[in-house]
N, C-alpha and C. Protein backbone atom coordinates (compact mmCIF):
# COMPACT_ATOMS: atom_id res chain seq x y z
N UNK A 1 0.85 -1.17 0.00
CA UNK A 1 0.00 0.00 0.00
C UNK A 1 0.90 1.23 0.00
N UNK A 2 0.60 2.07 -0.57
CA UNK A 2 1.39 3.23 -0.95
C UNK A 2 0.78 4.37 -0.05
N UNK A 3 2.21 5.58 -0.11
CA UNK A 3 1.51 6.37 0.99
C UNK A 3 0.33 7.34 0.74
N UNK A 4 -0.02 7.42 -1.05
CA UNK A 4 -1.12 8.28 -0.78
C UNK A 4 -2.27 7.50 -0.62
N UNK A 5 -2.77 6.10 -0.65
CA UNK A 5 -3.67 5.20 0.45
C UNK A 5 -3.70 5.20 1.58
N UNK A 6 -2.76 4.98 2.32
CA UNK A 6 -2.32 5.31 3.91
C UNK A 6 -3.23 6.74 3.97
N UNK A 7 -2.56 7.88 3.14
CA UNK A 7 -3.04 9.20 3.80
C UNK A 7 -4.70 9.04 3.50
N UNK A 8 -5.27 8.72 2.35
CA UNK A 8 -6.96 8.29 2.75
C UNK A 8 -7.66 7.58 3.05
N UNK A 9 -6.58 6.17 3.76
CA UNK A 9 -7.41 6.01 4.77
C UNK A 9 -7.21 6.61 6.44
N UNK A 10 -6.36 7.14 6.46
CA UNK A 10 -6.19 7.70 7.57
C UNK A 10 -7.13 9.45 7.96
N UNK A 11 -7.44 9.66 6.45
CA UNK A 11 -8.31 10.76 6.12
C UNK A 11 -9.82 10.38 6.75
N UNK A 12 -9.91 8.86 5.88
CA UNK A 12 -11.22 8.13 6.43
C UNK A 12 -11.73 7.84 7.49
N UNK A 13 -10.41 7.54 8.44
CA UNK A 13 -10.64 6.68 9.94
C UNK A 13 -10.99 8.38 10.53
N UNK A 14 -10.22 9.27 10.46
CA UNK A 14 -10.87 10.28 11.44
C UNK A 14 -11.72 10.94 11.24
N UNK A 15 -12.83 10.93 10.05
CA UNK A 15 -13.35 11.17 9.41
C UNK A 15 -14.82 10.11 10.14
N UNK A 16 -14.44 8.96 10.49
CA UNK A 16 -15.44 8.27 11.00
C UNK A 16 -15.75 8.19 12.35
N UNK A 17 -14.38 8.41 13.01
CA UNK A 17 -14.35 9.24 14.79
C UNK A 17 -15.15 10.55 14.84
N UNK A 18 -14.77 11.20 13.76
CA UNK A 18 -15.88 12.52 14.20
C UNK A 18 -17.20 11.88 13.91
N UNK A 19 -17.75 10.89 12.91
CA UNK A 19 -19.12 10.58 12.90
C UNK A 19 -19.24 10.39 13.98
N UNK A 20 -18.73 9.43 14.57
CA UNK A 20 -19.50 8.57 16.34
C UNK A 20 -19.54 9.40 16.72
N UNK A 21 -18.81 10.90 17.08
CA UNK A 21 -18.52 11.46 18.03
C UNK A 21 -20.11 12.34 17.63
N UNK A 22 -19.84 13.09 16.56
CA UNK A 22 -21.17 12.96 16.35
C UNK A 22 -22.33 13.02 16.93
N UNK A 23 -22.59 11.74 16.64
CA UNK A 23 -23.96 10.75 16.94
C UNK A 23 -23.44 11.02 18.53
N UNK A 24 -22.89 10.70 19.13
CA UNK A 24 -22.67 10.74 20.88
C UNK A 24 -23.19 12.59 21.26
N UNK A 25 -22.65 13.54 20.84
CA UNK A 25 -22.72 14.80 20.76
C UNK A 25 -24.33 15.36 20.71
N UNK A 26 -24.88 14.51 19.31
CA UNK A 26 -26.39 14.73 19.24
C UNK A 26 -27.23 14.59 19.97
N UNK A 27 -26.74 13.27 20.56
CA UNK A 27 -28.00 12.05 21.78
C UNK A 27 -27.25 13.01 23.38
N UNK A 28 -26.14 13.43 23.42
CA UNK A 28 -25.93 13.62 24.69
C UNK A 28 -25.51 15.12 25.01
N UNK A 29 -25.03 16.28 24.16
CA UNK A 29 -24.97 17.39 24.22
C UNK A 29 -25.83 18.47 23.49
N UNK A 30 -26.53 17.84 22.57
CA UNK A 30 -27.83 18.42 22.32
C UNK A 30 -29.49 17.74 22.85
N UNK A 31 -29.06 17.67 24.01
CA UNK A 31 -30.64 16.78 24.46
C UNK A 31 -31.27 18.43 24.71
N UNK A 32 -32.74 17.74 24.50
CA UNK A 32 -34.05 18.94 24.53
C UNK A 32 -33.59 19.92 23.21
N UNK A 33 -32.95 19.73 21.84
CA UNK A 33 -33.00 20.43 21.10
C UNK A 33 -33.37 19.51 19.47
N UNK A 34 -34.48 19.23 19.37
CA UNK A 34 -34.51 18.43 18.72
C UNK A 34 -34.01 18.83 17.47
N UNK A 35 -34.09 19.94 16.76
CA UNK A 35 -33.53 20.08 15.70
C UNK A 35 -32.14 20.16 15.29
N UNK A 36 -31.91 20.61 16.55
CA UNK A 36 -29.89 20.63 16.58
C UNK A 36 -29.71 18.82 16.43
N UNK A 37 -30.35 18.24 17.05
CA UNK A 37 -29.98 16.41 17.11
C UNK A 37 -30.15 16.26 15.93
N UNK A 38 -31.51 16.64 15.12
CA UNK A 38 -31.68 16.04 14.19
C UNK A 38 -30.83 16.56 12.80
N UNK A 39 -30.01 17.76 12.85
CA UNK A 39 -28.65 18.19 11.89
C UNK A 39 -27.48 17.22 12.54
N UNK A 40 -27.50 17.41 13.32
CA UNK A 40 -26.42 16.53 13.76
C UNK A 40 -26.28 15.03 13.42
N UNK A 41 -27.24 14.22 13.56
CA UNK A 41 -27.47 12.83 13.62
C UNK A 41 -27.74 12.98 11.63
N UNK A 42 -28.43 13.82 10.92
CA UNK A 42 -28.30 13.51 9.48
C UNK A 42 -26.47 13.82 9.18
N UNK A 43 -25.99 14.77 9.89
CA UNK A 43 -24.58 14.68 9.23
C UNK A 43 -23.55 13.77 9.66
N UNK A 44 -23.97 13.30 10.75
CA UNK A 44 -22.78 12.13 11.48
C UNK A 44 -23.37 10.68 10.41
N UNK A 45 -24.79 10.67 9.88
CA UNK A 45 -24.76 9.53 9.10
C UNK A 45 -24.01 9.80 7.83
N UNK A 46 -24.29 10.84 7.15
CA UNK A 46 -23.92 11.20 5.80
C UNK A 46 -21.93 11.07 6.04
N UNK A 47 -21.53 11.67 6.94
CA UNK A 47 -19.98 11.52 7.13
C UNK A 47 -19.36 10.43 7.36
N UNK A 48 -20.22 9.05 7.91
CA UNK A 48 -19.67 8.28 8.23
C UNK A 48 -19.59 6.99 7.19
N UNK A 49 -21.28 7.32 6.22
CA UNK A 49 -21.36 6.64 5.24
C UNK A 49 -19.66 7.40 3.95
N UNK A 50 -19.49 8.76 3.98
CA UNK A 50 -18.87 8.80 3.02
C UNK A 50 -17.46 8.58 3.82
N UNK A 51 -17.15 8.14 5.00
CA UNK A 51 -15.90 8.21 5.27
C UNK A 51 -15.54 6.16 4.81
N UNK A 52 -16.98 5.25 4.91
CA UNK A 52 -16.29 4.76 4.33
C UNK A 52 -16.12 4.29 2.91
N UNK A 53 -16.91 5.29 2.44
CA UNK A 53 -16.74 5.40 0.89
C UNK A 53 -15.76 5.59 0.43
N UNK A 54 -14.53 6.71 1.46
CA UNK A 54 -13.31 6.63 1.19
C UNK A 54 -12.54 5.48 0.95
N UNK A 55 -13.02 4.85 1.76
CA UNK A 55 -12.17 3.52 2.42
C UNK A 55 -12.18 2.13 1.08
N UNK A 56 -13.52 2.43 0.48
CA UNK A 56 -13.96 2.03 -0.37
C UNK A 56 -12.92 1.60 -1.59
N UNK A 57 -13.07 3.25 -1.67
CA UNK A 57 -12.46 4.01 -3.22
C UNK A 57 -10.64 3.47 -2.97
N UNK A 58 -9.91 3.33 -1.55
CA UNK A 58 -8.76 2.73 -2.00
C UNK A 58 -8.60 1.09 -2.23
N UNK A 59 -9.33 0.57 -1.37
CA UNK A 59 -9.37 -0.28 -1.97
C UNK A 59 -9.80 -1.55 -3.35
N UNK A 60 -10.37 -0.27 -4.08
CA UNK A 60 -10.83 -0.61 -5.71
C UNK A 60 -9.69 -0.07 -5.99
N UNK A 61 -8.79 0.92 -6.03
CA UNK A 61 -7.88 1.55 -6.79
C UNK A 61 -7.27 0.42 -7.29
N UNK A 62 -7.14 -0.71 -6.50
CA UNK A 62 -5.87 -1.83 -7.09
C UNK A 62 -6.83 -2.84 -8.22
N UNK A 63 -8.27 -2.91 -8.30
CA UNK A 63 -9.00 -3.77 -8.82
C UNK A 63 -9.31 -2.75 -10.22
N UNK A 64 -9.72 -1.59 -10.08
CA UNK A 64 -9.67 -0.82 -10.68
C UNK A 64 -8.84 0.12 -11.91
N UNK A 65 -8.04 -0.79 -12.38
CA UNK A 65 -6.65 -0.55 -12.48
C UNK A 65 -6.71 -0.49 -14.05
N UNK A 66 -7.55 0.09 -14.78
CA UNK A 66 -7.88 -0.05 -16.32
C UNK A 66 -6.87 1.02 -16.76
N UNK A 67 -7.99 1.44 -17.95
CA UNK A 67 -7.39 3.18 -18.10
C UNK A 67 -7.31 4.15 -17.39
N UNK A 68 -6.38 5.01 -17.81
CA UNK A 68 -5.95 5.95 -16.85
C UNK A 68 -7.48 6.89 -16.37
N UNK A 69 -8.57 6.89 -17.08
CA UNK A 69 -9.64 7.55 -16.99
C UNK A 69 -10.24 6.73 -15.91
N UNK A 70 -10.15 5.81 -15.65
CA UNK A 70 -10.88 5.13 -14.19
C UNK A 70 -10.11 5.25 -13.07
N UNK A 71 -8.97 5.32 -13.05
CA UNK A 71 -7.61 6.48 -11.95
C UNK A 71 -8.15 7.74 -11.61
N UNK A 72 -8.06 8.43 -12.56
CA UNK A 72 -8.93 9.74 -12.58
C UNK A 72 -9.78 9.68 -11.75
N UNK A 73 -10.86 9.45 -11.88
CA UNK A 73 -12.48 9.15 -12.11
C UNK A 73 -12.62 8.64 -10.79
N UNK A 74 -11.46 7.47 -9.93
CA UNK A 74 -11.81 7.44 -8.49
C UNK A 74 -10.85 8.94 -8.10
N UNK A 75 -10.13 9.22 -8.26
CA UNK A 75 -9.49 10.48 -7.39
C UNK A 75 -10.33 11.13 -7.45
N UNK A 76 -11.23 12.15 -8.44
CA UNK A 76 -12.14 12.72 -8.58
C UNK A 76 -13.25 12.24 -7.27
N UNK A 77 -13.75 11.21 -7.39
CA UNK A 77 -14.87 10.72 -6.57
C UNK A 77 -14.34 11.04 -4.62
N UNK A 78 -13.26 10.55 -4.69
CA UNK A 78 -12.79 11.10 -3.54
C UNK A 78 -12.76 12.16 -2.78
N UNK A 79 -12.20 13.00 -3.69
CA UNK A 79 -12.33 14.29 -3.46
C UNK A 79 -13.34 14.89 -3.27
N UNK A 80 -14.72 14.33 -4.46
CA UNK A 80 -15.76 15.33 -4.28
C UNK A 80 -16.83 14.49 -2.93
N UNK A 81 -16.08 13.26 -2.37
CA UNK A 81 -16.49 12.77 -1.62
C UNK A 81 -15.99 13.89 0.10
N UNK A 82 -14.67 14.64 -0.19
CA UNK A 82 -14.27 15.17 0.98
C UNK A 82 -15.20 16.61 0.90
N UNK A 83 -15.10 17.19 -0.42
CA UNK A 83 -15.78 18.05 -0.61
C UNK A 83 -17.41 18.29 0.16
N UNK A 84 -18.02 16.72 0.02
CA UNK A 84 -19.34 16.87 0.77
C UNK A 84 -18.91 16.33 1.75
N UNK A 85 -17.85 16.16 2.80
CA UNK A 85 -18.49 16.32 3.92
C UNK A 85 -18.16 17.78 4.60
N UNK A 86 -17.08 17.66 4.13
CA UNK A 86 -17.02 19.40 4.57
C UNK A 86 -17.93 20.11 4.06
N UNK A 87 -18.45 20.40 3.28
CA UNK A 87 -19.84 21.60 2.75
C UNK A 87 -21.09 20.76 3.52
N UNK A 88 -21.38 19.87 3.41
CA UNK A 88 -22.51 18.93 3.82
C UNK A 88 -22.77 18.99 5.14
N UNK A 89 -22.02 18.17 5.80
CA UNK A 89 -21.91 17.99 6.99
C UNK A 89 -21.46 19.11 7.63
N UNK A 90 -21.05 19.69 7.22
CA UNK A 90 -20.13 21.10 8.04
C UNK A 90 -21.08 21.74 8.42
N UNK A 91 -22.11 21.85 7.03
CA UNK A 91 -22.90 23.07 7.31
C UNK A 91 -23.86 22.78 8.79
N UNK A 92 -24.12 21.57 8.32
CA UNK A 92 -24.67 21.12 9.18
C UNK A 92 -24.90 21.10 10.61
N UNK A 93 -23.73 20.76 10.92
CA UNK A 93 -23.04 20.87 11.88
C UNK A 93 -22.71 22.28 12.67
N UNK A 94 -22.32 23.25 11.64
CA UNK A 94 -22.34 24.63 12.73
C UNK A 94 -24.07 25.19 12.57
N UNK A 95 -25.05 24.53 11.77
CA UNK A 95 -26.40 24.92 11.83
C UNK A 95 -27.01 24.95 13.03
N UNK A 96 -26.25 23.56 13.67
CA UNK A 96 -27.09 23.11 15.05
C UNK A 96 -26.21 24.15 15.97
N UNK A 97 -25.20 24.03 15.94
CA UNK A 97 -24.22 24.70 17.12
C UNK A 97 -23.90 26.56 17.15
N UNK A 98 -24.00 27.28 16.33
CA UNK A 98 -23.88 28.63 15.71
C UNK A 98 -24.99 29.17 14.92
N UNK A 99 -25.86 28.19 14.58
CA UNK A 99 -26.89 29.32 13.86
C UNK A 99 -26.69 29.04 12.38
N UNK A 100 -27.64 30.22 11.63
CA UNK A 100 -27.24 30.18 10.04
C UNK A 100 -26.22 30.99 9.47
N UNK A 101 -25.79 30.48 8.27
CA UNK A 101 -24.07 30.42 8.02
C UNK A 101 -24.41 32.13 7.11
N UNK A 102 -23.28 32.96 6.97
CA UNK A 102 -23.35 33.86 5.76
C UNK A 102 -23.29 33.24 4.67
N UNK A 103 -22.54 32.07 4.66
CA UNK A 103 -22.66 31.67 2.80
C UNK A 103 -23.66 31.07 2.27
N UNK A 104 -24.48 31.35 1.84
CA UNK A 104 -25.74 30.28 1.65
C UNK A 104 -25.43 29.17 0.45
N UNK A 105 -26.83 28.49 0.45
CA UNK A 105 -26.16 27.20 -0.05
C UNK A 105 -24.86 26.42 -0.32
N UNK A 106 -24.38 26.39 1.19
CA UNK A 106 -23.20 25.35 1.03
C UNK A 106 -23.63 23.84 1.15
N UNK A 107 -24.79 23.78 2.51
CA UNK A 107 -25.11 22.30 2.12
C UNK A 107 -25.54 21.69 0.99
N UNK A 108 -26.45 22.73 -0.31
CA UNK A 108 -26.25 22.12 -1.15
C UNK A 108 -25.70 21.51 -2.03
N UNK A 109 -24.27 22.19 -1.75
CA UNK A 109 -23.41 22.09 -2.72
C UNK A 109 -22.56 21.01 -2.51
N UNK A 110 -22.77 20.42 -0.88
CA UNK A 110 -22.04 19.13 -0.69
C UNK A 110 -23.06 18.03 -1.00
N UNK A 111 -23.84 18.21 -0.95
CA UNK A 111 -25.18 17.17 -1.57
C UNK A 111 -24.93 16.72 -2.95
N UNK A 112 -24.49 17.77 -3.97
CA UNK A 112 -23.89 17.79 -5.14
C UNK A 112 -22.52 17.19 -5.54
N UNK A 113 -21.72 17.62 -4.25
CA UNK A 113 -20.55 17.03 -4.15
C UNK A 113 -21.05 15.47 -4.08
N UNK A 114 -21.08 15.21 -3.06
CA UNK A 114 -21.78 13.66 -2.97
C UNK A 114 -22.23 12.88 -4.55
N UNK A 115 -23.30 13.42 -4.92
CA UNK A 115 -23.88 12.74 -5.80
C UNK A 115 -22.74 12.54 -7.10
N UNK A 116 -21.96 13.67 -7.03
CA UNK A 116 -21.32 13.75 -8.53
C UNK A 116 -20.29 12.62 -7.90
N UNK A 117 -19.66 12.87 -6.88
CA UNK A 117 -18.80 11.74 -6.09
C UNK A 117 -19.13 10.10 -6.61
N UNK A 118 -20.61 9.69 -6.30
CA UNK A 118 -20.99 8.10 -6.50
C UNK A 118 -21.14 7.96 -8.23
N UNK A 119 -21.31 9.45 -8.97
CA UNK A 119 -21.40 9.09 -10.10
C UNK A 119 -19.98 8.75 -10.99
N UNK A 120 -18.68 9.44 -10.68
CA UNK A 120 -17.04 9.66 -11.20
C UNK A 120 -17.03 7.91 -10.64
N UNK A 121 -17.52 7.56 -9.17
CA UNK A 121 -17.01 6.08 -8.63
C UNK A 121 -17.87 5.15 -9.94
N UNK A 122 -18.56 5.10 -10.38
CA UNK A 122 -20.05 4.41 -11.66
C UNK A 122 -18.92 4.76 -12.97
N UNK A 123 -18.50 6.02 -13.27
CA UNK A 123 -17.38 6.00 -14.13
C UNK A 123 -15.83 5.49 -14.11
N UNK A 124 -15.87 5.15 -13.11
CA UNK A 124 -14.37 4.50 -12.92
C UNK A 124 -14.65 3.03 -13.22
N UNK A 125 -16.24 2.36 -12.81
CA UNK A 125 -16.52 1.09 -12.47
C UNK A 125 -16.38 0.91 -14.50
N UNK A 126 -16.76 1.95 -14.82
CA UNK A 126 -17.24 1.58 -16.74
C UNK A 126 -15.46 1.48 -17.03
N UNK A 127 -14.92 2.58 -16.40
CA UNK A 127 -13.75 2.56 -17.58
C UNK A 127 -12.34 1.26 -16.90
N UNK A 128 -12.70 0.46 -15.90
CA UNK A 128 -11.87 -0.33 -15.65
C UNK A 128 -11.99 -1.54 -16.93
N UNK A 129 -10.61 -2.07 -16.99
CA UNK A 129 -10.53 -3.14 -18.11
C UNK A 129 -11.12 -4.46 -17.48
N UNK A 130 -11.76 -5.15 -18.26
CA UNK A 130 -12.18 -6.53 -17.44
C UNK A 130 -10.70 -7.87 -17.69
């Protein structure tokens, strides 16, 4: 395993500590606020599902191993996988704890991140060689 795998999954693993932590944070430092729990508990799922999507994406890299466009195509997915949790979850996350953000629509834009994310991973799956 090479070190830029190491660095995402090590991107991934803490990436999935902040989920639990999370989910623990929602159920136990936002009690009596239901809506703060309920940003919280949608972004600790969404972060934890894409943290191990990370985890995912290195270990196809080696199965995955076609044209250089399915290389691509998971780095891409990765990225726009980090992309939503930071815009996604982030927003999320200071929604419950700080209020509403000046930048508007950032959670959408990690929602977007996300989706374009599982779609580059669907293009990597086409352009690997059988």
């Amino acid at each position: 395993m090479g070190v830029t795998d190491r660095i995402w999954i090590v991107f991934a693993a803490l990436n999935g500590a902040v989920a639990v932590a999370a989910g623990a944070y929602a159920s136990h430092g936002l009690a009596g606020q239901p809506q703060a729990q309920e940003w919280f508990r949608t972004a600790g799922m969404y972060q934890m599902a894409h943290a191990l999507a990370l985890v995912l994406l290195v270990a196809l890299a080696g199965r995955l191993s076609g044209r250089a466009g399915g290389k691509l195509a998971l780095r891409v997915a990765g990225w726009l996988f980090c992309a939503g949790i930071l815009l996604f979850c982030g927003t999320l996350y200071a929604l419950a704890t700080v209020g509403p953000l000046p930048v508007p629509m950032t959670a959408p834009a990690g929602g977007w991140s996300f989706m374009l994310g599982w779609v580059a991973l669907a293009a990597a799956a086409l352009l690997a060689r059988d």
